[in-house]
C-alpha atoms as a PDB file:
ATOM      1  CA  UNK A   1     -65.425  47.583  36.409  1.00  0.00           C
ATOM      2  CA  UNK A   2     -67.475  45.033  37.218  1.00  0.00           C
ATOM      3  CA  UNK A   3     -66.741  42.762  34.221  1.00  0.00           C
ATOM      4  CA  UNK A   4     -63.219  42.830  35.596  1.00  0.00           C
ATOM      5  CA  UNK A   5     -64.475  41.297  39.191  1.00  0.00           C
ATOM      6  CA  UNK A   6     -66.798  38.636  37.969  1.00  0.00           C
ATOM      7  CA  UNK A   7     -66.448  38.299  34.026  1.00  0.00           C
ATOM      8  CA  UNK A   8     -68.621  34.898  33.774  1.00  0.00           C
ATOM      9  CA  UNK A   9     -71.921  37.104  33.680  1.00  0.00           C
ATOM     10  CA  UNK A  10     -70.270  39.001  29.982  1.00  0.00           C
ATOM     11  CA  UNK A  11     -69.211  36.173  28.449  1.00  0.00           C
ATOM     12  CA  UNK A  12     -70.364  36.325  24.912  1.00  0.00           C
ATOM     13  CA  UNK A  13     -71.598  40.202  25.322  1.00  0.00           C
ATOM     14  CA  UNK A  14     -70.532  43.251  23.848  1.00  0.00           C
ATOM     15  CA  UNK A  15     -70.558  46.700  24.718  1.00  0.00           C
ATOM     16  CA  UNK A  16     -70.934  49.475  23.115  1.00  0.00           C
ATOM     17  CA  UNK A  17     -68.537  52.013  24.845  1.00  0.00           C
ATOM     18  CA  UNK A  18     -68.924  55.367  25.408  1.00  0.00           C
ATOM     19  CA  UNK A  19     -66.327  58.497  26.416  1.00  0.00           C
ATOM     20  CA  UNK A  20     -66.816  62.379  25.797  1.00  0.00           C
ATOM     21  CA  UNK A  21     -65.663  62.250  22.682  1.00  0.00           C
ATOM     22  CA  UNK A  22     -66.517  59.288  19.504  1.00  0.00           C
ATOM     23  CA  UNK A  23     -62.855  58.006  18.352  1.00  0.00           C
ATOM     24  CA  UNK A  24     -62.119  55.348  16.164  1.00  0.00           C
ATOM     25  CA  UNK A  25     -58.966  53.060  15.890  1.00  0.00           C
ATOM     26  CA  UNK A  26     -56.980  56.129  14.340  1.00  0.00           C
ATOM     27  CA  UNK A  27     -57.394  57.933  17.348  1.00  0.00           C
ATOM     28  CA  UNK A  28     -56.623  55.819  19.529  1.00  0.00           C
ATOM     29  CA  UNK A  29     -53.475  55.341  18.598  1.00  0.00           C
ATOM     30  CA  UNK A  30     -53.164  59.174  18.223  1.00  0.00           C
ATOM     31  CA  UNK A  31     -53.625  59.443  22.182  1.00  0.00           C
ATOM     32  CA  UNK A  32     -51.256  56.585  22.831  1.00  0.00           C
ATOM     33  CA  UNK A  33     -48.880  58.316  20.768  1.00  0.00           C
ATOM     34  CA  UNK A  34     -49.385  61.496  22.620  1.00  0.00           C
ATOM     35  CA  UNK A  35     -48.897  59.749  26.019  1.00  0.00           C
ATOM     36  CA  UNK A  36     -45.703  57.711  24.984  1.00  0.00           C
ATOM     37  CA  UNK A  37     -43.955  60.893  23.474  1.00  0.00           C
ATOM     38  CA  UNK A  38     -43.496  58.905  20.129  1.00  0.00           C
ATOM     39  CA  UNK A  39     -45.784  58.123  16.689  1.00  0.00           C
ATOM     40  CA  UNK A  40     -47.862  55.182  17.061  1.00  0.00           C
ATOM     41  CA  UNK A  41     -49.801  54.015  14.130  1.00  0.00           C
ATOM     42  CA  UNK A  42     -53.434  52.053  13.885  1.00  0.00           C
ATOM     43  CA  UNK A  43     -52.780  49.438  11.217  1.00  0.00           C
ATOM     44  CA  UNK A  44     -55.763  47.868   9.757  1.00  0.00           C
ATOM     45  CA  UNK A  45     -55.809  43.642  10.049  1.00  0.00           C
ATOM     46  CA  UNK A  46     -58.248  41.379   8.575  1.00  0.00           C
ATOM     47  CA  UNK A  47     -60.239  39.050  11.626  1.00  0.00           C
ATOM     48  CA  UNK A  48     -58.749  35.603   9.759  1.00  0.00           C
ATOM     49  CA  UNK A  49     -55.357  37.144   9.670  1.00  0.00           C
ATOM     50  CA  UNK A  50     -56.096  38.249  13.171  1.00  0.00           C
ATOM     51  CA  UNK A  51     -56.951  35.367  14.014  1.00  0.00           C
ATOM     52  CA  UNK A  52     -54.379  33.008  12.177  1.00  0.00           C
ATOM     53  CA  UNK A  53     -52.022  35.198  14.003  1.00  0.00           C
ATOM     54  CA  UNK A  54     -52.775  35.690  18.038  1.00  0.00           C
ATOM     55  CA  UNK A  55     -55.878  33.530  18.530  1.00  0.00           C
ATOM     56  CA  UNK A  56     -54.911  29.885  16.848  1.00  0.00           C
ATOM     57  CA  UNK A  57     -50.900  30.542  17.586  1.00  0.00           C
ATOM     58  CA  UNK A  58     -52.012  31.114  21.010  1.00  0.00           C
ATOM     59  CA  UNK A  59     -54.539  28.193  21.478  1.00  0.00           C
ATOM     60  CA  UNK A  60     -52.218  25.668  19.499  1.00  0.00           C
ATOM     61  CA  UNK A  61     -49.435  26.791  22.487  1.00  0.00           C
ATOM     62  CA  UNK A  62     -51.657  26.348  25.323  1.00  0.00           C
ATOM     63  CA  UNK A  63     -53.912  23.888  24.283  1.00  0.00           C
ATOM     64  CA  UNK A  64     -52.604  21.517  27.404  1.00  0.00           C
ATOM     65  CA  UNK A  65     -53.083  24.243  29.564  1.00  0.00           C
ATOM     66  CA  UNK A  66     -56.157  25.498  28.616  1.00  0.00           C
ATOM     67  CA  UNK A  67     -57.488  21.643  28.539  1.00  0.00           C
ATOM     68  CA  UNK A  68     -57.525  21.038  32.315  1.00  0.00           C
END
């Protein structure tokens, strides 16, 4: 949690985490299914689409924002 408090220290990191039991993207979405009481689905996305998508839509829109 304490990424969450001061994140400048992870910037750039990653992290391996770890639960009691290894899941993958498939069930994931299996337990969020279970918790909302409906089928939820992991759908595979390429990074560029990805990133065409969420990261430069998202920059483009805040770009003045994000600038000061």
């Amino acid at each position: 949690m304490n990424i969450l408090v001061d994140p400048a220290p992870h910037i750039s990191k990653s992290y391996a985490l770890t639960g009691p039991e290894l899941k993958d993207m498939h069930g994931f979405a299996e337990d969020y299914g279970a918790a909302l009481g409906r089928d939820v689905a992991y759908v595979a996305e390429d990074v560029e689409t990805w990133n065409e998508t969420y990261v430069e839509r998202y920059l483009a829109d805040n770009r003045m924002r994000l600038s000061t």
